[in-house]
PDB file of N, CA and C in Angstrom:
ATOM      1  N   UNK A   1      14.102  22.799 -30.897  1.00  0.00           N
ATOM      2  CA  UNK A   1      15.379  22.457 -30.300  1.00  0.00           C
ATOM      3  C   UNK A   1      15.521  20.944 -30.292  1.00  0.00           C
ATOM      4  N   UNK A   2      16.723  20.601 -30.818  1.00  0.00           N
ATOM      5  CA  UNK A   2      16.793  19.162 -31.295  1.00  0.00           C
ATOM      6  C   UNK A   2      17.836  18.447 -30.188  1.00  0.00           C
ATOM      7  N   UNK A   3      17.554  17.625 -29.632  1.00  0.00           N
ATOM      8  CA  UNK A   3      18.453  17.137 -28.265  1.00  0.00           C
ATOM      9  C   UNK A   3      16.968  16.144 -27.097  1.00  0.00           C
ATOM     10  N   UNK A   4      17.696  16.056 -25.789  1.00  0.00           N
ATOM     11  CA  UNK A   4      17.477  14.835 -25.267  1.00  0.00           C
ATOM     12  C   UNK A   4      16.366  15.527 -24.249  1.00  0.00           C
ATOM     13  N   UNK A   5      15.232  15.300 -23.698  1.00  0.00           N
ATOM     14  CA  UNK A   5      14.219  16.486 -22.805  1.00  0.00           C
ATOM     15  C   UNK A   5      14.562  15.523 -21.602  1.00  0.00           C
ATOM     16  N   UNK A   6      14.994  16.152 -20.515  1.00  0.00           N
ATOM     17  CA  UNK A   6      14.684  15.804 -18.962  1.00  0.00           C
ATOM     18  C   UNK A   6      12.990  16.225 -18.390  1.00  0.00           C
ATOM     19  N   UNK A   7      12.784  15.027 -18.224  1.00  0.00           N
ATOM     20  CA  UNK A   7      11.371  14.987 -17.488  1.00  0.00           C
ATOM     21  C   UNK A   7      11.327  14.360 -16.118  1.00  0.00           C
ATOM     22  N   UNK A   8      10.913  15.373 -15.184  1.00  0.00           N
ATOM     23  CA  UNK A   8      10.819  14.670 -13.721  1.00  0.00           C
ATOM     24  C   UNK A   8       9.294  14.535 -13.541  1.00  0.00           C
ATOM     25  N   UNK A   9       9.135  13.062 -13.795  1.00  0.00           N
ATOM     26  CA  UNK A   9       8.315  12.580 -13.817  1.00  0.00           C
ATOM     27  C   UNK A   9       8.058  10.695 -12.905  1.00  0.00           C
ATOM     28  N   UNK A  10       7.466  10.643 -11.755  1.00  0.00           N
ATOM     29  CA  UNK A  10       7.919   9.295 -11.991  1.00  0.00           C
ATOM     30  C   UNK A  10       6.332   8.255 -11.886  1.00  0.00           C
ATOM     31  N   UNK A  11       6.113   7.285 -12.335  1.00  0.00           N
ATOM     32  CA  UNK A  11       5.471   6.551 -12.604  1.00  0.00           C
ATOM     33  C   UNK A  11       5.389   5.355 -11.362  1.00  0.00           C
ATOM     34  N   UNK A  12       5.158   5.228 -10.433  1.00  0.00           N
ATOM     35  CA  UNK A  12       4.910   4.343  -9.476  1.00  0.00           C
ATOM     36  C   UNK A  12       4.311   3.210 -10.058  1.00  0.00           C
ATOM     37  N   UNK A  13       3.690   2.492 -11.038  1.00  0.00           N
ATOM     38  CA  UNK A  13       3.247   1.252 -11.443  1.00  0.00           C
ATOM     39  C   UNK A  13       4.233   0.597 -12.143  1.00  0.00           C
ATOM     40  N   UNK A  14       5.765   1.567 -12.459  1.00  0.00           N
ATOM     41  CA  UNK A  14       6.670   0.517 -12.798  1.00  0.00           C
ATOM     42  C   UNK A  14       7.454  -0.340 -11.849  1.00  0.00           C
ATOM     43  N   UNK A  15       6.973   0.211 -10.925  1.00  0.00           N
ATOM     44  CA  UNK A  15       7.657  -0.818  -9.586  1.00  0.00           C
ATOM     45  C   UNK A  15       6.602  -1.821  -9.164  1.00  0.00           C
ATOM     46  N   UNK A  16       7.560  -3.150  -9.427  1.00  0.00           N
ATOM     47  CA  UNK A  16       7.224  -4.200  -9.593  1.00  0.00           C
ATOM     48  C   UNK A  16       6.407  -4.440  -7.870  1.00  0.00           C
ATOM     49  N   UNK A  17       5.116  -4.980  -8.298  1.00  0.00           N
ATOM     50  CA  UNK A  17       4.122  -5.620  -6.669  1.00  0.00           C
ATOM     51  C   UNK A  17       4.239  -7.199  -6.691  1.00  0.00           C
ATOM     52  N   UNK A  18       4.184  -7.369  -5.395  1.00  0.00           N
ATOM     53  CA  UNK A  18       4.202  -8.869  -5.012  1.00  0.00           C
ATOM     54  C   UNK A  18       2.590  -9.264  -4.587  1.00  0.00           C
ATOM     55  N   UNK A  19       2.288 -10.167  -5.227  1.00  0.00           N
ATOM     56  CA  UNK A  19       1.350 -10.923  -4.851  1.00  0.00           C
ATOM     57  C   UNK A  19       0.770 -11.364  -3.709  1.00  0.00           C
ATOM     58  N   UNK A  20      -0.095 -10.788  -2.935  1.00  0.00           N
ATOM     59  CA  UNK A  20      -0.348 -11.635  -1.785  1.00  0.00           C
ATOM     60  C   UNK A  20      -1.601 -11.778  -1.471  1.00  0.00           C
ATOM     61  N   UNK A  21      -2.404 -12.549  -0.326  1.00  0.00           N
ATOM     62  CA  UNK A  21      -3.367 -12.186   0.242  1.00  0.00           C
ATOM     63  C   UNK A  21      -3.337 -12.233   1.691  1.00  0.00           C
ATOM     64  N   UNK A  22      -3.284 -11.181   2.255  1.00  0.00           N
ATOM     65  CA  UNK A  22      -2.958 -11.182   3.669  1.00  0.00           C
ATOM     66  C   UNK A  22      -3.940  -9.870   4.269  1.00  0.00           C
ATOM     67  N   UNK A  23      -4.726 -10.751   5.453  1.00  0.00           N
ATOM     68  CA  UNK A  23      -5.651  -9.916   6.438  1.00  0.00           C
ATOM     69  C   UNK A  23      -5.121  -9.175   7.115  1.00  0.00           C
ATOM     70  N   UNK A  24      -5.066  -7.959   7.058  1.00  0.00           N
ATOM     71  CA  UNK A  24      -4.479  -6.779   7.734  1.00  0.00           C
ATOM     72  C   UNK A  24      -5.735  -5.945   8.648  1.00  0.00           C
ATOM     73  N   UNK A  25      -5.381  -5.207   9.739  1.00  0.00           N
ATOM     74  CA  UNK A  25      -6.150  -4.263  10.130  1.00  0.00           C
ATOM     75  C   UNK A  25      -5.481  -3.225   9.921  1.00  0.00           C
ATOM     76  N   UNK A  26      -6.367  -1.950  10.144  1.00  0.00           N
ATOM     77  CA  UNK A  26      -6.269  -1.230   9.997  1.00  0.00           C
ATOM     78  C   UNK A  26      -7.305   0.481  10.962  1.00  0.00           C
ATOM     79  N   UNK A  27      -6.702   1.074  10.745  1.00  0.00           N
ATOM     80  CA  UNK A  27      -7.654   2.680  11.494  1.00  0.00           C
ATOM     81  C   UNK A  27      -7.869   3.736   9.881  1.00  0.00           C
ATOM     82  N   UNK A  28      -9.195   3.422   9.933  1.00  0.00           N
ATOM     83  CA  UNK A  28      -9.735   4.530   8.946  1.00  0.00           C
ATOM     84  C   UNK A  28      -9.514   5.733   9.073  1.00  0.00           C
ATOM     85  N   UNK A  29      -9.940   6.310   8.597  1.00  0.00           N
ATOM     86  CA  UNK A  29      -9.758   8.262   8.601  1.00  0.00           C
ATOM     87  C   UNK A  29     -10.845   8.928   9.261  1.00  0.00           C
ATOM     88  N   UNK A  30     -12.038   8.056   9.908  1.00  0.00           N
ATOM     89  CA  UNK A  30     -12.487   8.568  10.576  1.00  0.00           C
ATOM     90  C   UNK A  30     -12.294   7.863  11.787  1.00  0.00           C
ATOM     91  N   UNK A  31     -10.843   7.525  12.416  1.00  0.00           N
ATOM     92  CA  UNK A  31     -10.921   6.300  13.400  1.00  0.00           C
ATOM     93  C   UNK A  31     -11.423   5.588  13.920  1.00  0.00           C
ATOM     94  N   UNK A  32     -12.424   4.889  13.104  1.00  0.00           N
ATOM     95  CA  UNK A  32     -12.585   3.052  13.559  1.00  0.00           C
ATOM     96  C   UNK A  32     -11.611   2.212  12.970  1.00  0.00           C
ATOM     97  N   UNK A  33     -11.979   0.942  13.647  1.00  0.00           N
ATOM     98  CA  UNK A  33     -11.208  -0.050  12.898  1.00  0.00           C
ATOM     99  C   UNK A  33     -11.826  -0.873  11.903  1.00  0.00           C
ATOM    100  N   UNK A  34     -10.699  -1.088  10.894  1.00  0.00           N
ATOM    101  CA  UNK A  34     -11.455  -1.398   9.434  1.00  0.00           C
ATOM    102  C   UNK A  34     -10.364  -2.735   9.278  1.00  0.00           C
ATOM    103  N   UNK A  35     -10.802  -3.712   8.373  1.00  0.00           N
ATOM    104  CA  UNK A  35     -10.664  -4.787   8.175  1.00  0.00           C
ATOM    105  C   UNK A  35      -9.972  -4.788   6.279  1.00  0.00           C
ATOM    106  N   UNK A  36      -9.099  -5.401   6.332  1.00  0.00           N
ATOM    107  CA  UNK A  36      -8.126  -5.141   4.841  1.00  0.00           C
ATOM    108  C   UNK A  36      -7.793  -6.418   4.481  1.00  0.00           C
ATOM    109  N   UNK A  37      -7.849  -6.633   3.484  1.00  0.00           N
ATOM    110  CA  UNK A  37      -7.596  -7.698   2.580  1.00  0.00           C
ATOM    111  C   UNK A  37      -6.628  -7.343   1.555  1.00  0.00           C
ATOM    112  N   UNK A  38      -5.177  -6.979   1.804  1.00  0.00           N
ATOM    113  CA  UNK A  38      -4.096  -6.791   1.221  1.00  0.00           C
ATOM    114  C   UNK A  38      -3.721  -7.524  -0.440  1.00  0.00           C
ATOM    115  N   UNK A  39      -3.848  -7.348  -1.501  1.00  0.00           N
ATOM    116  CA  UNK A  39      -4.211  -7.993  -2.558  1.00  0.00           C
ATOM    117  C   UNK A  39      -2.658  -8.178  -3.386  1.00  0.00           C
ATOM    118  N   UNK A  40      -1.884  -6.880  -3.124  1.00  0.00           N
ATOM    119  CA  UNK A  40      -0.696  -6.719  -3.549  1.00  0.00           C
ATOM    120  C   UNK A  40       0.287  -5.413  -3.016  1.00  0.00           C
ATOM    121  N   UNK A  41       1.379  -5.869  -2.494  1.00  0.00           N
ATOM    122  CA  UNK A  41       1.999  -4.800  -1.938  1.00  0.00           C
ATOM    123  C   UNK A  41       4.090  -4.630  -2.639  1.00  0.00           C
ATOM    124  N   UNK A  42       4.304  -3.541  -2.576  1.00  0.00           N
ATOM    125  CA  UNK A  42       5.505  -3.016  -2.644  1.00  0.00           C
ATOM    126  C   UNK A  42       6.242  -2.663  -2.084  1.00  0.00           C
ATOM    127  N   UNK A  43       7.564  -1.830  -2.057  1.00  0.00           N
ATOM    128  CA  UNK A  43       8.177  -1.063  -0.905  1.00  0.00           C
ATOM    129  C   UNK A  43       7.122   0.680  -1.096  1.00  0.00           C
ATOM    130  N   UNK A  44       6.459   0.742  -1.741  1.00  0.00           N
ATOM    131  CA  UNK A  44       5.995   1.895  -2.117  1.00  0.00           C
ATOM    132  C   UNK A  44       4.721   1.952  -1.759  1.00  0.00           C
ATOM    133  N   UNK A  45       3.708   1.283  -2.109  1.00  0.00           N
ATOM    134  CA  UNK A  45       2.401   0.922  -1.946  1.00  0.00           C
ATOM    135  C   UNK A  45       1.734  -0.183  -2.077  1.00  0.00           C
ATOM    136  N   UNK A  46       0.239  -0.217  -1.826  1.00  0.00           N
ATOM    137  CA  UNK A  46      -0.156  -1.182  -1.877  1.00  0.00           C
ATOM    138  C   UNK A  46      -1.788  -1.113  -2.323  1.00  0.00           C
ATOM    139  N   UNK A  47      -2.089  -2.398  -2.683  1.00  0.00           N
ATOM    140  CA  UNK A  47      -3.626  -2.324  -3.520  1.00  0.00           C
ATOM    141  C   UNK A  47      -4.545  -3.524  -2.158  1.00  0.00           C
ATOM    142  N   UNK A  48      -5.690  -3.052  -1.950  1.00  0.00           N
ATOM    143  CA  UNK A  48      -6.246  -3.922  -0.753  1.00  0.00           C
ATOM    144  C   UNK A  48      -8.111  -3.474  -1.525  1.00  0.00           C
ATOM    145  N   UNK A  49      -8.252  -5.103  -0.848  1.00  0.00           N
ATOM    146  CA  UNK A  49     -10.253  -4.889  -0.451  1.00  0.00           C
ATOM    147  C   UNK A  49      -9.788  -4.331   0.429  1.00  0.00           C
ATOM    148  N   UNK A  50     -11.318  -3.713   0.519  1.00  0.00           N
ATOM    149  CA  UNK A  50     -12.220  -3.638   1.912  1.00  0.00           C
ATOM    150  C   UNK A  50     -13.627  -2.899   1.878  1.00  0.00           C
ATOM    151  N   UNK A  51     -13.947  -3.020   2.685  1.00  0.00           N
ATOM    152  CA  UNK A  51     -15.568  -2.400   2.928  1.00  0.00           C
ATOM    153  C   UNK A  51     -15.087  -0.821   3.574  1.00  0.00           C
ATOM    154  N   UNK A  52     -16.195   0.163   2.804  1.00  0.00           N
ATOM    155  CA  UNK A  52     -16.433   1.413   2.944  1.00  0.00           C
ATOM    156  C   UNK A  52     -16.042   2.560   2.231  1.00  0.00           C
ATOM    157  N   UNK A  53     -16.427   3.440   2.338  1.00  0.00           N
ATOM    158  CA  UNK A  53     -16.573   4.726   1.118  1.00  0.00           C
ATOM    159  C   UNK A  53     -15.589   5.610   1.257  1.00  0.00           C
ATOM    160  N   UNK A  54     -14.292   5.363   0.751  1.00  0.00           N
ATOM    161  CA  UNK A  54     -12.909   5.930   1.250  1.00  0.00           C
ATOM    162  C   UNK A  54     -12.824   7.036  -0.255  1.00  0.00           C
ATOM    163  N   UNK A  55     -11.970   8.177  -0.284  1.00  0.00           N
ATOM    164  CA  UNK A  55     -12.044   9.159  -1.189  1.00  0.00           C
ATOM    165  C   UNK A  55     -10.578   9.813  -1.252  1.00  0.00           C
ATOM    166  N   UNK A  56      -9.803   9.395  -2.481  1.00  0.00           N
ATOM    167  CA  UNK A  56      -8.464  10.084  -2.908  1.00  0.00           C
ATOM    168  C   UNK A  56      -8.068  10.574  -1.603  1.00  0.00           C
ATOM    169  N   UNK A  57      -7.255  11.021  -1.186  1.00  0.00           N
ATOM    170  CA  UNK A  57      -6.640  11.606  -0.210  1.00  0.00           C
ATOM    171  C   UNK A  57      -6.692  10.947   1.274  1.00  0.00           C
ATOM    172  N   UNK A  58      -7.977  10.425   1.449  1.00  0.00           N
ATOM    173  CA  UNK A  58      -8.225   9.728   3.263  1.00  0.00           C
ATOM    174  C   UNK A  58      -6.888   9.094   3.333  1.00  0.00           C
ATOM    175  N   UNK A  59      -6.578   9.112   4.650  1.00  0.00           N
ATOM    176  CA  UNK A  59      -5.149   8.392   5.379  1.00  0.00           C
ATOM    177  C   UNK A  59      -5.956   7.537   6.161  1.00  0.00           C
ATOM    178  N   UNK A  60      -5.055   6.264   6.161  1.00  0.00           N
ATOM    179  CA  UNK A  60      -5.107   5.004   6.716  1.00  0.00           C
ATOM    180  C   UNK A  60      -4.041   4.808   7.893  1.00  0.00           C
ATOM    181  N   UNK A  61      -4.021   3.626   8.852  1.00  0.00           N
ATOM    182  CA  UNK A  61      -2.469   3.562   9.710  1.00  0.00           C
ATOM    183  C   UNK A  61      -3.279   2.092   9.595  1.00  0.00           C
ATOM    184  N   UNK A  62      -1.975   1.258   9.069  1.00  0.00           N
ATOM    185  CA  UNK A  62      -2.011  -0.069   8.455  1.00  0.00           C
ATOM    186  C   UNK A  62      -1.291  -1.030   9.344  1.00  0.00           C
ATOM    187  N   UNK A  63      -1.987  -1.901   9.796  1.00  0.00           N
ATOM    188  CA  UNK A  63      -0.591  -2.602  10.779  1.00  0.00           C
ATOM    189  C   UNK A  63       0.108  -3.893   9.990  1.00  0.00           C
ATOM    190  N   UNK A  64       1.326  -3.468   9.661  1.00  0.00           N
ATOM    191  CA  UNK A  64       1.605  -4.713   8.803  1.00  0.00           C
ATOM    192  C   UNK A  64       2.725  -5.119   9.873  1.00  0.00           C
ATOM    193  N   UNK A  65       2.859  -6.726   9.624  1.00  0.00           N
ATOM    194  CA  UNK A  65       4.236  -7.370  10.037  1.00  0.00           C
ATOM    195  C   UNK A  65       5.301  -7.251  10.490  1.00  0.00           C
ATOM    196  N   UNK A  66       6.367  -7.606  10.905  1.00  0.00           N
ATOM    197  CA  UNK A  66       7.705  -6.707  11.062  1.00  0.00           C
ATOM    198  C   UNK A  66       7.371  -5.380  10.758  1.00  0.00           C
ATOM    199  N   UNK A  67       7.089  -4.868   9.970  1.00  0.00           N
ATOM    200  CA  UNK A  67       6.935  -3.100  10.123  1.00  0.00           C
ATOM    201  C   UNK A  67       6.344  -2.260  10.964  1.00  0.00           C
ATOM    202  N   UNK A  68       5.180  -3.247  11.667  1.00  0.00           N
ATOM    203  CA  UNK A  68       4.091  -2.108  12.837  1.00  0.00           C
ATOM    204  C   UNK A  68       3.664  -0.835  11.686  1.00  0.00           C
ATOM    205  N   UNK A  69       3.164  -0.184  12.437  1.00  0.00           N
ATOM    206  CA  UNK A  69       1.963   0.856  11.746  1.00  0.00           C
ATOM    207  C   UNK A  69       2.348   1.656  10.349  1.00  0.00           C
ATOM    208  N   UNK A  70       1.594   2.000   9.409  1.00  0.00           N
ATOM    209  CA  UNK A  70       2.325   2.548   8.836  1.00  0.00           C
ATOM    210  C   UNK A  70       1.126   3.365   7.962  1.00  0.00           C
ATOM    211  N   UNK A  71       1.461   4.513   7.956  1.00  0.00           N
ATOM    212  CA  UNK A  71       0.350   5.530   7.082  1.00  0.00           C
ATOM    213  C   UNK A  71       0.461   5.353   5.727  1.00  0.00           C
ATOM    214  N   UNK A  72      -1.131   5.183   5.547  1.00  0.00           N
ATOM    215  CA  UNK A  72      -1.079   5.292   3.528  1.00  0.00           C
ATOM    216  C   UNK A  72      -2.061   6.183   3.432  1.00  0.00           C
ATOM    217  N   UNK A  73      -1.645   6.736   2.041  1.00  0.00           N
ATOM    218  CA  UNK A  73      -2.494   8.028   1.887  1.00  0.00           C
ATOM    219  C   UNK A  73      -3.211   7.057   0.247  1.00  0.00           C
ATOM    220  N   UNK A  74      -4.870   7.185   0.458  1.00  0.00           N
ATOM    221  CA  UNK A  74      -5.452   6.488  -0.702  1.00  0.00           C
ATOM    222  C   UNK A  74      -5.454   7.257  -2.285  1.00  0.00           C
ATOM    223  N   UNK A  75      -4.908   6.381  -2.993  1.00  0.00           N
ATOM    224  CA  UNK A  75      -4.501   7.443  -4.380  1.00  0.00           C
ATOM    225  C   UNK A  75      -5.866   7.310  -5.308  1.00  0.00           C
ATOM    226  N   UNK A  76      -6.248   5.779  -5.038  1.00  0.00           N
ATOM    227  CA  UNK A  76      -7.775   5.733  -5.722  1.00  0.00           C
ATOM    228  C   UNK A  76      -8.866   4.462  -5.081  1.00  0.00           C
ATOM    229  N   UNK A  77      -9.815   4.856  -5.189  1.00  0.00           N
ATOM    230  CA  UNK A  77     -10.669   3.738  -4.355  1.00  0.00           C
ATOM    231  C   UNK A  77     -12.165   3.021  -5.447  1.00  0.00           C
ATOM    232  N   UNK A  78     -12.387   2.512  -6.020  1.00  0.00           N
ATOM    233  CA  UNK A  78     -13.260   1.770  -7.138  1.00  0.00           C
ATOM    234  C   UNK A  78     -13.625   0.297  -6.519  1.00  0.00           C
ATOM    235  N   UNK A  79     -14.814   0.335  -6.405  1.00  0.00           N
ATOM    236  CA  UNK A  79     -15.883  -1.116  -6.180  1.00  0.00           C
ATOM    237  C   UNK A  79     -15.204  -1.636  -5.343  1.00  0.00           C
ATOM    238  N   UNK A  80     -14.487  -1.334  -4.120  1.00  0.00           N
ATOM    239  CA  UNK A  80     -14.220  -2.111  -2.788  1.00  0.00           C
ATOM    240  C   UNK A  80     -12.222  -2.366  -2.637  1.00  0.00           C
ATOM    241  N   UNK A  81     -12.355  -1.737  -3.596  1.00  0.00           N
ATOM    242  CA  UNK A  81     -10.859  -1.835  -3.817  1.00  0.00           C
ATOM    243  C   UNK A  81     -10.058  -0.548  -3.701  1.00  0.00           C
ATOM    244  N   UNK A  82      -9.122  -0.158  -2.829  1.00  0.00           N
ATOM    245  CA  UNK A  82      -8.251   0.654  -3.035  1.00  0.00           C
ATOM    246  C   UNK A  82      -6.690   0.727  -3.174  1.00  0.00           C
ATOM    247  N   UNK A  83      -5.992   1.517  -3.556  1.00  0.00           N
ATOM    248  CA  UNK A  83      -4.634   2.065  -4.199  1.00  0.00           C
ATOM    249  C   UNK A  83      -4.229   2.413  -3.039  1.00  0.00           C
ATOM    250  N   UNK A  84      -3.533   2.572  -2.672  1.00  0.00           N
ATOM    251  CA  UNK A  84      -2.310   3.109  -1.381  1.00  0.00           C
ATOM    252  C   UNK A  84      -0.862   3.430  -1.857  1.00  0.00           C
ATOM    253  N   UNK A  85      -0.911   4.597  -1.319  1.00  0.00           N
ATOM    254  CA  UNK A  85       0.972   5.166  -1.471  1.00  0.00           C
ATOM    255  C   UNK A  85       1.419   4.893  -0.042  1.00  0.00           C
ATOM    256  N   UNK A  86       2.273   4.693   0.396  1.00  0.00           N
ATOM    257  CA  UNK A  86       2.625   4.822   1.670  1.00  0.00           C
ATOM    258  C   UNK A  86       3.701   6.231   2.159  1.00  0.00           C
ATOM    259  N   UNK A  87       3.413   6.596   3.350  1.00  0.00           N
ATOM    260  CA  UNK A  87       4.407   7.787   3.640  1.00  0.00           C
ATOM    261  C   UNK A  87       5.606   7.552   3.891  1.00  0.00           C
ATOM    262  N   UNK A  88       6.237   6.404   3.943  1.00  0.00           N
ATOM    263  CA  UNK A  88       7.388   5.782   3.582  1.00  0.00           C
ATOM    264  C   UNK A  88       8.140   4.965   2.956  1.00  0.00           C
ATOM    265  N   UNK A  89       9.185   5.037   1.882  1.00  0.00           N
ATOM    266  CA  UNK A  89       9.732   3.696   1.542  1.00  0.00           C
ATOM    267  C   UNK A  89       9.728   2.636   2.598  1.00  0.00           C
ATOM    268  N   UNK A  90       9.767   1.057   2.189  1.00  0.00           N
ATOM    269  CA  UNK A  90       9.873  -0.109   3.092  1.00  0.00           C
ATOM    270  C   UNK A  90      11.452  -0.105   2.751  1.00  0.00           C
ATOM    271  N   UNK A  91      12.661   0.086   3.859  1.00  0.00           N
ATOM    272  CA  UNK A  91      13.693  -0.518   3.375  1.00  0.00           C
ATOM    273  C   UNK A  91      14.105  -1.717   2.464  1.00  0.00           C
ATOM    274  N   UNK A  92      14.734  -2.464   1.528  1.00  0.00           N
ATOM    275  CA  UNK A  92      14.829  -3.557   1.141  1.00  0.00           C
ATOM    276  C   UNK A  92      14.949  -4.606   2.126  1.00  0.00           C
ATOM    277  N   UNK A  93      15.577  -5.106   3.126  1.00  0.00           N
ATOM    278  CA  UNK A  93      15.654  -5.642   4.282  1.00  0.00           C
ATOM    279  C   UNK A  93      14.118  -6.404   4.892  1.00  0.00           C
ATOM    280  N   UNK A  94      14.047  -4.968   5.310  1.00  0.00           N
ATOM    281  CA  UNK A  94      12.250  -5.375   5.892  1.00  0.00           C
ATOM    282  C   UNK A  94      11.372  -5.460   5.031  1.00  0.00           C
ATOM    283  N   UNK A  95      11.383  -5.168   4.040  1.00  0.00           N
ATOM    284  CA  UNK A  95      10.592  -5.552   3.097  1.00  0.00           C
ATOM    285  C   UNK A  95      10.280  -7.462   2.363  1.00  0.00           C
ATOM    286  N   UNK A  96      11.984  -7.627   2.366  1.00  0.00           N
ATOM    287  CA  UNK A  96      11.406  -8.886   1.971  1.00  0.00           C
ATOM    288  C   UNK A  96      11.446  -9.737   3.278  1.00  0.00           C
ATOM    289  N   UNK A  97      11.592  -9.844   4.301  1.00  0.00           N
ATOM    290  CA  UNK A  97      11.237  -9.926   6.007  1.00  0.00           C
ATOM    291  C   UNK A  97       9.136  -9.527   6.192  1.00  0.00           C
ATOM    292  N   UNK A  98       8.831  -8.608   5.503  1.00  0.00           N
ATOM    293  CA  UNK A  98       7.648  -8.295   5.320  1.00  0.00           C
ATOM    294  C   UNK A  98       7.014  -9.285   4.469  1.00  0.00           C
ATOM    295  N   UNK A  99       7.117  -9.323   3.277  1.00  0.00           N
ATOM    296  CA  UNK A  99       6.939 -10.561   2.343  1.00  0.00           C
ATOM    297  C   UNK A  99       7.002 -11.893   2.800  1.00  0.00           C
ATOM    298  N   UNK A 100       8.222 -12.388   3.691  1.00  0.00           N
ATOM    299  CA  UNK A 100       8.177 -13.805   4.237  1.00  0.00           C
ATOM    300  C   UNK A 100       7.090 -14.099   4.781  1.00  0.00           C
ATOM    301  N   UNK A 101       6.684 -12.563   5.662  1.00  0.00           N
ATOM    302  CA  UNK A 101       5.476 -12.798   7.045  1.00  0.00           C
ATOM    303  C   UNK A 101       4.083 -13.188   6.665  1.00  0.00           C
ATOM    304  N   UNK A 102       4.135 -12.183   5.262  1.00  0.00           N
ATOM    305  CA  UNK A 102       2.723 -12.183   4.108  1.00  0.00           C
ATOM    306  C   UNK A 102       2.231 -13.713   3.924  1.00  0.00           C
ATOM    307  N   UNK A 103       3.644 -14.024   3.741  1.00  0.00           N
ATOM    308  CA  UNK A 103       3.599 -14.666   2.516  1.00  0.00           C
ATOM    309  C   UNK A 103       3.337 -16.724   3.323  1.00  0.00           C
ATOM    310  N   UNK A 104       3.363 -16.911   4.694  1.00  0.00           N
ATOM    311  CA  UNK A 104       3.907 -17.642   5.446  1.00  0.00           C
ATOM    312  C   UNK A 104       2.559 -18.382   5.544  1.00  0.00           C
ATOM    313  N   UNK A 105       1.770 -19.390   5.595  1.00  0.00           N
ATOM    314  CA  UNK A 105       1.037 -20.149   5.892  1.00  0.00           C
ATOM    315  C   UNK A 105       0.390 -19.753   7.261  1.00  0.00           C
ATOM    316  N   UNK A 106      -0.902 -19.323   7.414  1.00  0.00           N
ATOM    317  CA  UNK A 106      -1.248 -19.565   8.930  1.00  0.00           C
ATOM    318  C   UNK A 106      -2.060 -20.192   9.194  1.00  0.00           C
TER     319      UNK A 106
END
């Protein structure tokens, strides 16, 4: 069949990440508190160090900036580094309000 294929498919690494480095805390999945080194974030997700043995699926509650808490579910975790989806879009608004805060000299 010769014509155009609809694929629902979507690719989350075409959305563009902002650069940062910003110390975040955070509550692990087995609730302690864990220490984050935010490397690059989106309205979608985000890529962070940190110390400990986290596995596809563990949920995080992230305290970022203007936003307060926010759950990420880990998509992949390799040599100290993990992937984060978040359970919510960041509005555009607070997002780049989020970015200023990142992004601000302390």
């Amino acid at each position: 069949m010769a014509g155009k294929i609809a694929v629902a498919y979507r690719d989350d690494r075409i959305v563009g990440h902002d650069e940062v480095h910003y110390r975040a805390r955070a509550i692990g999945p087995d609730a302690r508190p864990l220490a984050l080194v935010i490397v690059n974030i989106s309205a979608l997700g985000l890529m962070a160090r940190c110390e400990g043995d986290f596995r596809e699926g563990d949920r995080l509650h992230i305290t970022l900036p203007v936003i307060g808490v926010v759950v990420a579910q880990i998509r992949w975790s390799l040599g100290g580094r993990i992937g984060c989806e978040l359970d919510r879009i960041i509005e555009l608004a607070d997002y780049y309000d989020l970015l200023a805060a990142m992004l601000k000299p302390r």
